[in-house]
C-alpha atoms as a PDB file:
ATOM      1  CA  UNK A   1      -3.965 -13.601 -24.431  1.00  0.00           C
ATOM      2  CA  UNK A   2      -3.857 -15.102 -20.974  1.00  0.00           C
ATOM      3  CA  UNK A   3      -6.041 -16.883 -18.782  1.00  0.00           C
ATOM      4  CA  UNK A   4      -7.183 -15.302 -15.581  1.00  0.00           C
ATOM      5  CA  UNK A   5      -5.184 -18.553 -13.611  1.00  0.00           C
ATOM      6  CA  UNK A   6      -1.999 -17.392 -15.602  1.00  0.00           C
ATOM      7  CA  UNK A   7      -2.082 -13.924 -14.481  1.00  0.00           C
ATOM      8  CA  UNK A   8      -2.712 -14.628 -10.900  1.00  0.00           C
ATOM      9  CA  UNK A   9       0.000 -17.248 -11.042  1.00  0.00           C
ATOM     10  CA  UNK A  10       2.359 -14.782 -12.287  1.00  0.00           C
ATOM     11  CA  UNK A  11       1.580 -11.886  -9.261  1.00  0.00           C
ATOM     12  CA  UNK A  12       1.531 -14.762  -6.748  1.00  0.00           C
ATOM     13  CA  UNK A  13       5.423 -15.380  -8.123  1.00  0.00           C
ATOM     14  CA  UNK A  14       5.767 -11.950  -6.898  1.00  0.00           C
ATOM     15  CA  UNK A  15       3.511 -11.683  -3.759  1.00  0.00           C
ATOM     16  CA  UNK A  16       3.450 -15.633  -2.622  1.00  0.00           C
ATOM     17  CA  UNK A  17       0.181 -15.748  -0.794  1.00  0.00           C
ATOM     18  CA  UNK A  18       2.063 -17.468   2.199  1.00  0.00           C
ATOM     19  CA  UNK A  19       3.477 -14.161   3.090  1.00  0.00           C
ATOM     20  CA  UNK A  20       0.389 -13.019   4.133  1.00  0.00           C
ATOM     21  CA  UNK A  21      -0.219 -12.740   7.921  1.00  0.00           C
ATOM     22  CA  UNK A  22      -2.301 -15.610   8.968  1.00  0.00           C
ATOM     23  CA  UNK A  23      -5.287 -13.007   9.667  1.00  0.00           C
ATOM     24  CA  UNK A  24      -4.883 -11.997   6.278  1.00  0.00           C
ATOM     25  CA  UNK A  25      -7.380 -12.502   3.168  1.00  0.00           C
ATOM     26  CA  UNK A  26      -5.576 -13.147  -0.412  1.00  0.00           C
ATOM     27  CA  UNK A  27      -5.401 -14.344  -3.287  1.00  0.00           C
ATOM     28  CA  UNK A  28      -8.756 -14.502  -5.781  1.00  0.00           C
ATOM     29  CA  UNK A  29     -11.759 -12.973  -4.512  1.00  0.00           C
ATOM     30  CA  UNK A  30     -14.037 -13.584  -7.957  1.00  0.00           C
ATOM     31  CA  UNK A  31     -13.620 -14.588 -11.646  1.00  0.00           C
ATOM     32  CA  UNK A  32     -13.393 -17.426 -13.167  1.00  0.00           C
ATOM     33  CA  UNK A  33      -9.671 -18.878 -13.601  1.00  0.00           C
ATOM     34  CA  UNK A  34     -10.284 -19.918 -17.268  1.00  0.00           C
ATOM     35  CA  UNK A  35     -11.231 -17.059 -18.936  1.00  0.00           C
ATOM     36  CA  UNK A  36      -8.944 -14.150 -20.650  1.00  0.00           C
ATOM     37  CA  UNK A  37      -7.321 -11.227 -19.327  1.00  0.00           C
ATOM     38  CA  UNK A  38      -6.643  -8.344 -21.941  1.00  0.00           C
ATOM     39  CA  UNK A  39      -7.066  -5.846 -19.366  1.00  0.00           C
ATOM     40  CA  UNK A  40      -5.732  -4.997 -15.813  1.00  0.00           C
ATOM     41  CA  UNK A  41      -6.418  -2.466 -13.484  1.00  0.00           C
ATOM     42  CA  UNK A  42      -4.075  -1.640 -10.151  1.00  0.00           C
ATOM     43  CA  UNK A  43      -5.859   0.048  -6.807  1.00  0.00           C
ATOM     44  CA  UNK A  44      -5.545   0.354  -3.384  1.00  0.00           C
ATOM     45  CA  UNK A  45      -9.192  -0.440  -2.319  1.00  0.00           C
ATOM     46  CA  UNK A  46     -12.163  -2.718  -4.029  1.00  0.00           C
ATOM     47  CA  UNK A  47     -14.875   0.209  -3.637  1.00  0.00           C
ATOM     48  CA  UNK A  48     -17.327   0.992  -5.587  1.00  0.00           C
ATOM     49  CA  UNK A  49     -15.986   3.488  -7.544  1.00  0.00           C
ATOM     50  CA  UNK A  50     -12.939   1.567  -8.231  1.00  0.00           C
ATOM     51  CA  UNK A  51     -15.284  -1.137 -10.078  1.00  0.00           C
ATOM     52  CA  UNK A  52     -16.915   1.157 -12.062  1.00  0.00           C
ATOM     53  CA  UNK A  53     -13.678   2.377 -13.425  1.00  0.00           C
ATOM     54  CA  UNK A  54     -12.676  -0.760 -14.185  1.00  0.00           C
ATOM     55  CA  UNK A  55     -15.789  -1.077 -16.017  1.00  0.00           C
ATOM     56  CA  UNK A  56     -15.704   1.550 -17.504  1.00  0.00           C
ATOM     57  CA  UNK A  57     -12.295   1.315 -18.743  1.00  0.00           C
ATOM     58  CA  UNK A  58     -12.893  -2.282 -19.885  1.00  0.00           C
ATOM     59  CA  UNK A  59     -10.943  -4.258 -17.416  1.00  0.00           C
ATOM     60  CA  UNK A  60     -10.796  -8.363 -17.139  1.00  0.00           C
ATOM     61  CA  UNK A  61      -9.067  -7.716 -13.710  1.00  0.00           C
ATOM     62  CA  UNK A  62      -8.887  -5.835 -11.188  1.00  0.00           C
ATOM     63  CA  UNK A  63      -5.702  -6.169  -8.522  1.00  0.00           C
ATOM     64  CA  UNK A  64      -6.381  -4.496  -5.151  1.00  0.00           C
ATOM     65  CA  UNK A  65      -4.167  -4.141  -2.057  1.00  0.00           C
ATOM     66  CA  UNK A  66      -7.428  -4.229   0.659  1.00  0.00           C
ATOM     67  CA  UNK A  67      -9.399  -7.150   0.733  1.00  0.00           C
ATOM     68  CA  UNK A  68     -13.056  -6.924   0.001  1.00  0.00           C
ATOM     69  CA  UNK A  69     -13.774  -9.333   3.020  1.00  0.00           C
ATOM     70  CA  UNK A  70     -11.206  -9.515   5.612  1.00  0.00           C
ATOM     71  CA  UNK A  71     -13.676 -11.556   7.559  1.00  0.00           C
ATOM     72  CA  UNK A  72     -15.927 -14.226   6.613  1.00  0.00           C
ATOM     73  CA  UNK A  73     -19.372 -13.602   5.416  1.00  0.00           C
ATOM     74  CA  UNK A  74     -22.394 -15.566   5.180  1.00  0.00           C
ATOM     75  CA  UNK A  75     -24.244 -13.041   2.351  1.00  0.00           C
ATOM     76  CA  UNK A  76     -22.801 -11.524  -1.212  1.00  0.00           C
ATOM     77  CA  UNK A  77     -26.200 -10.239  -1.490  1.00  0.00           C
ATOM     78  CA  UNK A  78     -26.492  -6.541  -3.459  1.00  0.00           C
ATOM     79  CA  UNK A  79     -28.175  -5.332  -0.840  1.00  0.00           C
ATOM     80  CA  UNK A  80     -24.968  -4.193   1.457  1.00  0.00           C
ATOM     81  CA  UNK A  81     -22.373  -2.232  -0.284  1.00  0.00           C
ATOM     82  CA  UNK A  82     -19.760  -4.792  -0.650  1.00  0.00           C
ATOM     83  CA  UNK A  83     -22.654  -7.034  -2.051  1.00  0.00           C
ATOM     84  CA  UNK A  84     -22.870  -4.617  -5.037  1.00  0.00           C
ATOM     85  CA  UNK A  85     -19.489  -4.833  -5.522  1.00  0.00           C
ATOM     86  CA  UNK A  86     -19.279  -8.442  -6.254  1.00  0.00           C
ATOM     87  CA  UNK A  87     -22.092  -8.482  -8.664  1.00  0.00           C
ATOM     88  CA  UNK A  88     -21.087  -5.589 -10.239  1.00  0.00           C
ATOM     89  CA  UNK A  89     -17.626  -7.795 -10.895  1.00  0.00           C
ATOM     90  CA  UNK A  90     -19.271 -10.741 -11.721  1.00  0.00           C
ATOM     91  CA  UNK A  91     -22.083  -8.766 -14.178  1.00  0.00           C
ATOM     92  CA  UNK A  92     -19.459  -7.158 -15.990  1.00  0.00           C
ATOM     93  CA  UNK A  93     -17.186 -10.311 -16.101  1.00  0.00           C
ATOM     94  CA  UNK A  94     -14.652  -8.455 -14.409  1.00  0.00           C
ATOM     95  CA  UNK A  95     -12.398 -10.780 -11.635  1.00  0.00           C
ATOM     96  CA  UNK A  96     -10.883  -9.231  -8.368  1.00  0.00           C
ATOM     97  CA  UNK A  97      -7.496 -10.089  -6.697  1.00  0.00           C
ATOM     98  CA  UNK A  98      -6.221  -9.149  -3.236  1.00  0.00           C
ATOM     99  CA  UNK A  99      -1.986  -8.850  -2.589  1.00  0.00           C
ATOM    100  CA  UNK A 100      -2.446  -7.365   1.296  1.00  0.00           C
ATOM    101  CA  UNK A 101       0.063  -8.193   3.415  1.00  0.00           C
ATOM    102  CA  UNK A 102       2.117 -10.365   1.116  1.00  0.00           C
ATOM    103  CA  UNK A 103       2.804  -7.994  -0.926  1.00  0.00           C
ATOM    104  CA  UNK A 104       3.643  -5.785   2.524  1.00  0.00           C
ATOM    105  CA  UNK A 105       6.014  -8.074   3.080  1.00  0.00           C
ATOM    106  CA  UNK A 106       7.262  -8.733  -0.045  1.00  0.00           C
ATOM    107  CA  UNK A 107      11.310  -7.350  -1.862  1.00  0.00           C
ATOM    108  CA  UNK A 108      10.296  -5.010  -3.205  1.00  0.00           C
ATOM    109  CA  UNK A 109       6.929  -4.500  -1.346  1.00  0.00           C
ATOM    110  CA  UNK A 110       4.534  -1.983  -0.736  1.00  0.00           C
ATOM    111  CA  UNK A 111       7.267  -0.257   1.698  1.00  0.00           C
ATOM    112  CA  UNK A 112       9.743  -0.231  -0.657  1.00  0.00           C
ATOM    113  CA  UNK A 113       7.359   2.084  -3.164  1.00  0.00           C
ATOM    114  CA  UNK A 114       6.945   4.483  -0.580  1.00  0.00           C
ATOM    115  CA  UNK A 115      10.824   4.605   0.168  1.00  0.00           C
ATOM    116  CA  UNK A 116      11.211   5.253  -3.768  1.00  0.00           C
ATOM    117  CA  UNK A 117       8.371   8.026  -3.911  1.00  0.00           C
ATOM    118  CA  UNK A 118      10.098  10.099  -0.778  1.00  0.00           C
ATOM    119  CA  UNK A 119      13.762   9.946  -2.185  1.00  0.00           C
ATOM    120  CA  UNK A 120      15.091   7.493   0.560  1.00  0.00           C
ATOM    121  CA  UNK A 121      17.693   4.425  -0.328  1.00  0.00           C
ATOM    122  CA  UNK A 122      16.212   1.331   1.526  1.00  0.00           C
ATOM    123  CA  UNK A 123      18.983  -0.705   3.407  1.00  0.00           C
ATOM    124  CA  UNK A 124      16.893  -3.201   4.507  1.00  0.00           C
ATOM    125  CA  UNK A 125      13.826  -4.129   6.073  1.00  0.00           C
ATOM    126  CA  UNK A 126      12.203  -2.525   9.690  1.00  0.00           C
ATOM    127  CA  UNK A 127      11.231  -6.004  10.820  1.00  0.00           C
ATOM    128  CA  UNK A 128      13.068  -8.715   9.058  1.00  0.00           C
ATOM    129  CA  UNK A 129      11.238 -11.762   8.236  1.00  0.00           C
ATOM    130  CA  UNK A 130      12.710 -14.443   9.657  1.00  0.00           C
ATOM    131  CA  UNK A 131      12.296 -17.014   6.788  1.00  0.00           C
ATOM    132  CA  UNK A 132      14.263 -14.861   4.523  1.00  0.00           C
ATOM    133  CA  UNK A 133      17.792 -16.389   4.309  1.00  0.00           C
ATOM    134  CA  UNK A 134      18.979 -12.994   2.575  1.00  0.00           C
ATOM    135  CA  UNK A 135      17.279 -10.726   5.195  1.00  0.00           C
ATOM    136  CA  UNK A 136      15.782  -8.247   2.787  1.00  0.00           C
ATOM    137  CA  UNK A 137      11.597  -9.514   3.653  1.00  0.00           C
ATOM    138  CA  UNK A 138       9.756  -8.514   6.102  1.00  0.00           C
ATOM    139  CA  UNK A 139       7.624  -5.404   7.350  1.00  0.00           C
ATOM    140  CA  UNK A 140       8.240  -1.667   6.613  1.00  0.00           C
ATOM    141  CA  UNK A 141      11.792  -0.372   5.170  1.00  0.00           C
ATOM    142  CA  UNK A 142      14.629   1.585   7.193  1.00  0.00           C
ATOM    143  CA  UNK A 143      16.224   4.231   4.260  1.00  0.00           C
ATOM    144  CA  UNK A 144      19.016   6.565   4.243  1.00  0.00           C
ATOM    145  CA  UNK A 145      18.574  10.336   3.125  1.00  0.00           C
ATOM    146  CA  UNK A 146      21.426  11.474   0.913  1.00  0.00           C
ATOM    147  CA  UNK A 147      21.865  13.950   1.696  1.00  0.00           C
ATOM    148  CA  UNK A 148      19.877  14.787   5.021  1.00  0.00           C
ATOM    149  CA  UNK A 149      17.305  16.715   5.102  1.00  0.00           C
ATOM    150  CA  UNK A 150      15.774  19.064   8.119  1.00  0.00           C
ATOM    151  CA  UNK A 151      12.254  17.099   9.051  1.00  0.00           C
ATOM    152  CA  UNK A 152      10.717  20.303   7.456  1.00  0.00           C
ATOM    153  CA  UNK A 153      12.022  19.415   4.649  1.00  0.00           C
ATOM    154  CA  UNK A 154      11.828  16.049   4.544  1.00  0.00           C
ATOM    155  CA  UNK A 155       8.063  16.412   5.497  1.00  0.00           C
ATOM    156  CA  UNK A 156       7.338  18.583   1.907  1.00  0.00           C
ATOM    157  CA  UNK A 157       9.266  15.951   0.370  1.00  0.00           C
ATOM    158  CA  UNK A 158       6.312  13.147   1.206  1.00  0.00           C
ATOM    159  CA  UNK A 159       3.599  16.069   0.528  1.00  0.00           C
ATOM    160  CA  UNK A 160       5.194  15.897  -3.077  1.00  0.00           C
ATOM    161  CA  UNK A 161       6.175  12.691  -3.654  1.00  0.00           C
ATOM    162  CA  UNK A 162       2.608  11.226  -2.378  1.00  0.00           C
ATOM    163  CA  UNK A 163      -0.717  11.550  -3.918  1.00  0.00           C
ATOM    164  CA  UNK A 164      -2.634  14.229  -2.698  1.00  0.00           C
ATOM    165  CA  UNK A 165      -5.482  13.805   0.041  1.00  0.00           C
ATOM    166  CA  UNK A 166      -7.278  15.919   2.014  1.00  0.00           C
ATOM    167  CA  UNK A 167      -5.545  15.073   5.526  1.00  0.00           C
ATOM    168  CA  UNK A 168      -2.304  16.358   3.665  1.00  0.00           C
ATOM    169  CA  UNK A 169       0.745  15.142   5.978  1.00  0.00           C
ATOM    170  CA  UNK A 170       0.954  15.460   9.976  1.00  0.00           C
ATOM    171  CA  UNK A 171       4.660  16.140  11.457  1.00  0.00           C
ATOM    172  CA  UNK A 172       5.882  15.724  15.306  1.00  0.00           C
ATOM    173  CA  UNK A 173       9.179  17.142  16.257  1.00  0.00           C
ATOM    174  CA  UNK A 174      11.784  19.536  15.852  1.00  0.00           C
ATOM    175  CA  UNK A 175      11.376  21.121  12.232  1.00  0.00           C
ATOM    176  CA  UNK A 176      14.972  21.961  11.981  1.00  0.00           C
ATOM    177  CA  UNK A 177      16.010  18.654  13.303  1.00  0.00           C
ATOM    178  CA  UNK A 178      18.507  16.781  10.396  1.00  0.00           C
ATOM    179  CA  UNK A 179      17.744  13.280   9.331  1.00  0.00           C
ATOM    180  CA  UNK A 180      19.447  11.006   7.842  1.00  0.00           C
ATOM    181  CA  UNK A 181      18.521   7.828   8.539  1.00  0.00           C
ATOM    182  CA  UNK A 182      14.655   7.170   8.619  1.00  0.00           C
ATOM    183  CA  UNK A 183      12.067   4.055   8.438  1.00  0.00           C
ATOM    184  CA  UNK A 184       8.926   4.056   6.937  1.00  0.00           C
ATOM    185  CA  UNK A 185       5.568   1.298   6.707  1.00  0.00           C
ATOM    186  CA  UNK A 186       3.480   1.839   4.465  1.00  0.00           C
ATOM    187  CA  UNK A 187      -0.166   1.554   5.926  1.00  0.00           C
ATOM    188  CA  UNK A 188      -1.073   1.407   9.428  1.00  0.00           C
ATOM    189  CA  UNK A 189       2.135   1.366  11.293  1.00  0.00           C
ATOM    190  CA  UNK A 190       1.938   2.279  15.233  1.00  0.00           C
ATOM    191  CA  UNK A 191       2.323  -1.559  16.204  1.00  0.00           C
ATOM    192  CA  UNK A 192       5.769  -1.231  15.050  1.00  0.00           C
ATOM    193  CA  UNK A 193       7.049   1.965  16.991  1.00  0.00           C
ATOM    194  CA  UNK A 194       9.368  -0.393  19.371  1.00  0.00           C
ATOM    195  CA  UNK A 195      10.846  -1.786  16.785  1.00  0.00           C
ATOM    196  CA  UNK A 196      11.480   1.781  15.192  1.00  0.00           C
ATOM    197  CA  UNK A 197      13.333   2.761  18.380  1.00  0.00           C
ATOM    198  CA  UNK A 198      15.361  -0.138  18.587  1.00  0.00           C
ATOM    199  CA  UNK A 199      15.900   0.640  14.876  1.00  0.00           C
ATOM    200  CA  UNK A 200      17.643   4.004  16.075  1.00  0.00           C
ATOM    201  CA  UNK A 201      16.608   5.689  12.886  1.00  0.00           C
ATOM    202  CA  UNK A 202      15.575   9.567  12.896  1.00  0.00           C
ATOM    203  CA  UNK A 203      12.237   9.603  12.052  1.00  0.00           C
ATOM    204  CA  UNK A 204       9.682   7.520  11.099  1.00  0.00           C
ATOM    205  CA  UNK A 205       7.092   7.900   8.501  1.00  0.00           C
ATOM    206  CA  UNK A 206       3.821   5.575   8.262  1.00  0.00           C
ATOM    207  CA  UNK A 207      -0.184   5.989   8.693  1.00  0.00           C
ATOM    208  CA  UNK A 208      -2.994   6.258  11.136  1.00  0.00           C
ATOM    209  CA  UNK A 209      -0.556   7.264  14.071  1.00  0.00           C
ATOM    210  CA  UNK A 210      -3.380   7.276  17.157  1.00  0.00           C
ATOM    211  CA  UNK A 211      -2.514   9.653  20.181  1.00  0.00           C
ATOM    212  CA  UNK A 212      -1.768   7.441  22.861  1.00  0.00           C
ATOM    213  CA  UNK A 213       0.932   5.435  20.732  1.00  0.00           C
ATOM    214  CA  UNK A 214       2.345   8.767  18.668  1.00  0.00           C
ATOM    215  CA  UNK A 215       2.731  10.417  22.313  1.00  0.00           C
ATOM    216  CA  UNK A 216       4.298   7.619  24.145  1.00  0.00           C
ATOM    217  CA  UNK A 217       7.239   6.809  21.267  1.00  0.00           C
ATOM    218  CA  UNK A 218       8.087  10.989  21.607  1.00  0.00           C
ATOM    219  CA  UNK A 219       8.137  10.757  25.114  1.00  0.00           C
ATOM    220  CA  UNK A 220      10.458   7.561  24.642  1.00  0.00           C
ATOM    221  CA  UNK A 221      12.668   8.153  22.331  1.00  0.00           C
ATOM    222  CA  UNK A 222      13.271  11.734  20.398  1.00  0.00           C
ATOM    223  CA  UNK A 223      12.087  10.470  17.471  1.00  0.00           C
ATOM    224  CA  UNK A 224      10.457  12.465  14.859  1.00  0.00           C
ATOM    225  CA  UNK A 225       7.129  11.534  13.282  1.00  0.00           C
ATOM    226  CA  UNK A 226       6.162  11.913   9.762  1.00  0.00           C
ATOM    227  CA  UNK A 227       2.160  10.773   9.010  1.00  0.00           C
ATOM    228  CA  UNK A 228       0.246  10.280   5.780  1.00  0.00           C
ATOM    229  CA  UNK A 229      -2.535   9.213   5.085  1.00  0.00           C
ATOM    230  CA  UNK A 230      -3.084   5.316   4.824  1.00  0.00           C
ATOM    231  CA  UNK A 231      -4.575   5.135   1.477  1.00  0.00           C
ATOM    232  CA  UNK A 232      -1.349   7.228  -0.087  1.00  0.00           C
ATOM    233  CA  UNK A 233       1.675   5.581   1.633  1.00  0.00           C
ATOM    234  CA  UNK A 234       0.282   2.822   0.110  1.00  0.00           C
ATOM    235  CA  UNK A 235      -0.963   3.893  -3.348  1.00  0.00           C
ATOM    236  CA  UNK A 236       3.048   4.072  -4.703  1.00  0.00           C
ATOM    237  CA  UNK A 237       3.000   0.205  -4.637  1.00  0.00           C
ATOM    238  CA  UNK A 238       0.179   0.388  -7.604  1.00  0.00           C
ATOM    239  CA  UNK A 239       3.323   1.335  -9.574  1.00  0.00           C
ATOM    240  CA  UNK A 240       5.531  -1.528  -8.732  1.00  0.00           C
ATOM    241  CA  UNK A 241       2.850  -4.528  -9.143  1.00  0.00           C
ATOM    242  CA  UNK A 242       2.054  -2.985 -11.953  1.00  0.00           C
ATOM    243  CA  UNK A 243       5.598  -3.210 -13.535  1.00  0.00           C
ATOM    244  CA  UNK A 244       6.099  -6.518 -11.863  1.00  0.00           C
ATOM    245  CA  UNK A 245       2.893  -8.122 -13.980  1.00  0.00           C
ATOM    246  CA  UNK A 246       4.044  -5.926 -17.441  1.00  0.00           C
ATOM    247  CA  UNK A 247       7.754  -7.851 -17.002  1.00  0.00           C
ATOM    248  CA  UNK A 248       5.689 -11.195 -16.370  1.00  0.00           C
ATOM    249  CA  UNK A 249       3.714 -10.837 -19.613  1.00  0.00           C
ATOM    250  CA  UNK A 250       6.940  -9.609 -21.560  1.00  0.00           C
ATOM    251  CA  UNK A 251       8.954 -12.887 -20.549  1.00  0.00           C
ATOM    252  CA  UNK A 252       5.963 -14.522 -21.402  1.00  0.00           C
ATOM    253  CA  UNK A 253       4.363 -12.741 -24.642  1.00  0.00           C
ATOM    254  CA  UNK A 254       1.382 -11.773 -23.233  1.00  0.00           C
ATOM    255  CA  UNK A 255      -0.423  -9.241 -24.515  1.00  0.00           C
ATOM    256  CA  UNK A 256      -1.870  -7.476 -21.826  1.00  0.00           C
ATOM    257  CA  UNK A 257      -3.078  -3.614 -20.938  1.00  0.00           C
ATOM    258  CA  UNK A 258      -2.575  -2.266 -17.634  1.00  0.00           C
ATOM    259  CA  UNK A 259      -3.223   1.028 -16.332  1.00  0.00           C
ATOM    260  CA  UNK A 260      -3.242   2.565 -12.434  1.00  0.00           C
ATOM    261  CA  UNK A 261      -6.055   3.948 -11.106  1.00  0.00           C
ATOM    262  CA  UNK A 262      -5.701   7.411  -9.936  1.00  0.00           C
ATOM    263  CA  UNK A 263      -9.170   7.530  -7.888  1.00  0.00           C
ATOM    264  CA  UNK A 264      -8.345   9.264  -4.516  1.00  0.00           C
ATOM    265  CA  UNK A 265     -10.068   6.579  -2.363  1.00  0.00           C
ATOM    266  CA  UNK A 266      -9.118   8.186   1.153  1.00  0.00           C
ATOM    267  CA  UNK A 267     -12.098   8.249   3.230  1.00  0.00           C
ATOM    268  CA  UNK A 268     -11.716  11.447   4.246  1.00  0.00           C
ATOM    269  CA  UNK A 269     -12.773  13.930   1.909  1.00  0.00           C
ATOM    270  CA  UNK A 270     -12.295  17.831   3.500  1.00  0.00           C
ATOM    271  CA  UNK A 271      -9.879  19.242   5.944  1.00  0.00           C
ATOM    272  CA  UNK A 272     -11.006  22.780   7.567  1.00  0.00           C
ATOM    273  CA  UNK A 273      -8.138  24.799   9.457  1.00  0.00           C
ATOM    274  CA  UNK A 274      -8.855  24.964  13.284  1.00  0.00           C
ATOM    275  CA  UNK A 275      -8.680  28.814  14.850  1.00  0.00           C
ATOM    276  CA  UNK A 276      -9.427  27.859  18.406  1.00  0.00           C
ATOM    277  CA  UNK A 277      -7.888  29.472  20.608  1.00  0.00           C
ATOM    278  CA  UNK A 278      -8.048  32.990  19.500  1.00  0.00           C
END
């Protein structure tokens, strides 16, 4: 069985923690390096309910893609809600790992997933990183549909291939229009809607596309505009980490459990039909 510091060794072989953006928080949150992981759980957020499934389920570790604390603190206290999540870890003996942007950036990364779950053929990256000598790093994923689709189409492709939620999946542009070539970021990806025009794809799907920037890049360019929610363009990458640390503890003969969690941890919880006007 392997120590805690052997397992996080092995994901940071994967997601190198100096991929991260520099605003970024990775890498071990809590636990103690030395003791053993049997058990591994894979989710997109370190809430609440997360940690009680992991302990619940039994689980030495727990790998999540959003920090706990993006910004420094001065209190782990159990008195705010992210308090109780640390001492819930630490009661239950149970450590916590973040792979955020690393793993964003990472081949294959969190992008890549979502290409996979919505059928598209990734040819390379939306925003290279420019300390990859092969060119296959860096943010988001540009994919080709084979063969193209209408964006109505394509658009009940990612309602299938994505985990439900209630926000469902928000579409701008011609319905009939044919796509073939198309990027995609998983997450939040509006910062990046120059670089999806200069990209000269067909559509683009990501999350959390605010009204200002979503109006502007249609006005722009006639690009269409596919949007999920954050916490399910993202959950596909569970999948791949997951696989990653299995093949890590194969080559190594570890024996180790892992398991995704399937808790819909989308804040948004209800979606009611607007009527208005009559």
């Amino acid at each position: 069985m392997p120590k805690l510091s052997d397992v996080i060794a092995a994901l940071e072989e994967v997601y190198p923690p100096q991929w991260a953006e520099s605003w970024d928080a990775v890498g071990l949150v809590c636990g103690d390096p030395q003791a053993e992981v049997a058990r591994v759980l894979f989710a997109v957020d370190p809430v609440q309910a997360v940690v009680d499934e992991a302990v619940a389920w039994g689980a030495d570790l727990v790998v999540t893609h959003h920090p706990l604390y993006l910004r420094g603190t001065t209190s782990v206290a159990a008195t705010s809600f992210k308090g109780r999540v640390v001492h819930t870890l630490i009661t239950n003996g149970v450590a916590l790992h973040v792979a955020h942007t690393n793993a964003d950036h990472a081949d294959p990364g969190v992008s890549d997933a979502l290409a996979e779950a919505v059928g598209l053929t990734v040819t390379g990256p939306l925003v290279p990183d420019p300390t990859d000598p092969l060119g296959r790093r860096g943010t988001g994923r540009i994919g080709l549909l084979e063969p193209p689709l209408t964006l109505a189409a394509f658009a009940a492709r990612v309602a299938e291939g994505l985990p439900s939620t209630a926000a469902g999946v928000r579409v701008s542009g011609d319905p009939e229009r044919l796509l073939s070539r198309v990027a995609v970021c998983g997450g939040s990806g509006d910062s990046f809607l120059a670089d999806v025009r200069a990209a000269g794809v067909d559509a683009y799907l990501t999350a959390d596309l605010r009204h200002h920037p979503a109006s502007e890049a249609t006005e722009a360019a006639p690009i269409a505009l596919v949007d999920a929610a954050h916490w399910a363009t993202e959950w596909p990458w569970l999948t791949l980490a997951e696989r990653a640390l299995r093949t890590a503890a194969d080559e190594r003969g570890w024996t180790v459990e892992t398991t995704v969690s399937h808790l819909v941890t989308d804040p948004w919880t209800a979606h009611a039909p607007m009527s208005f006007p009559a």
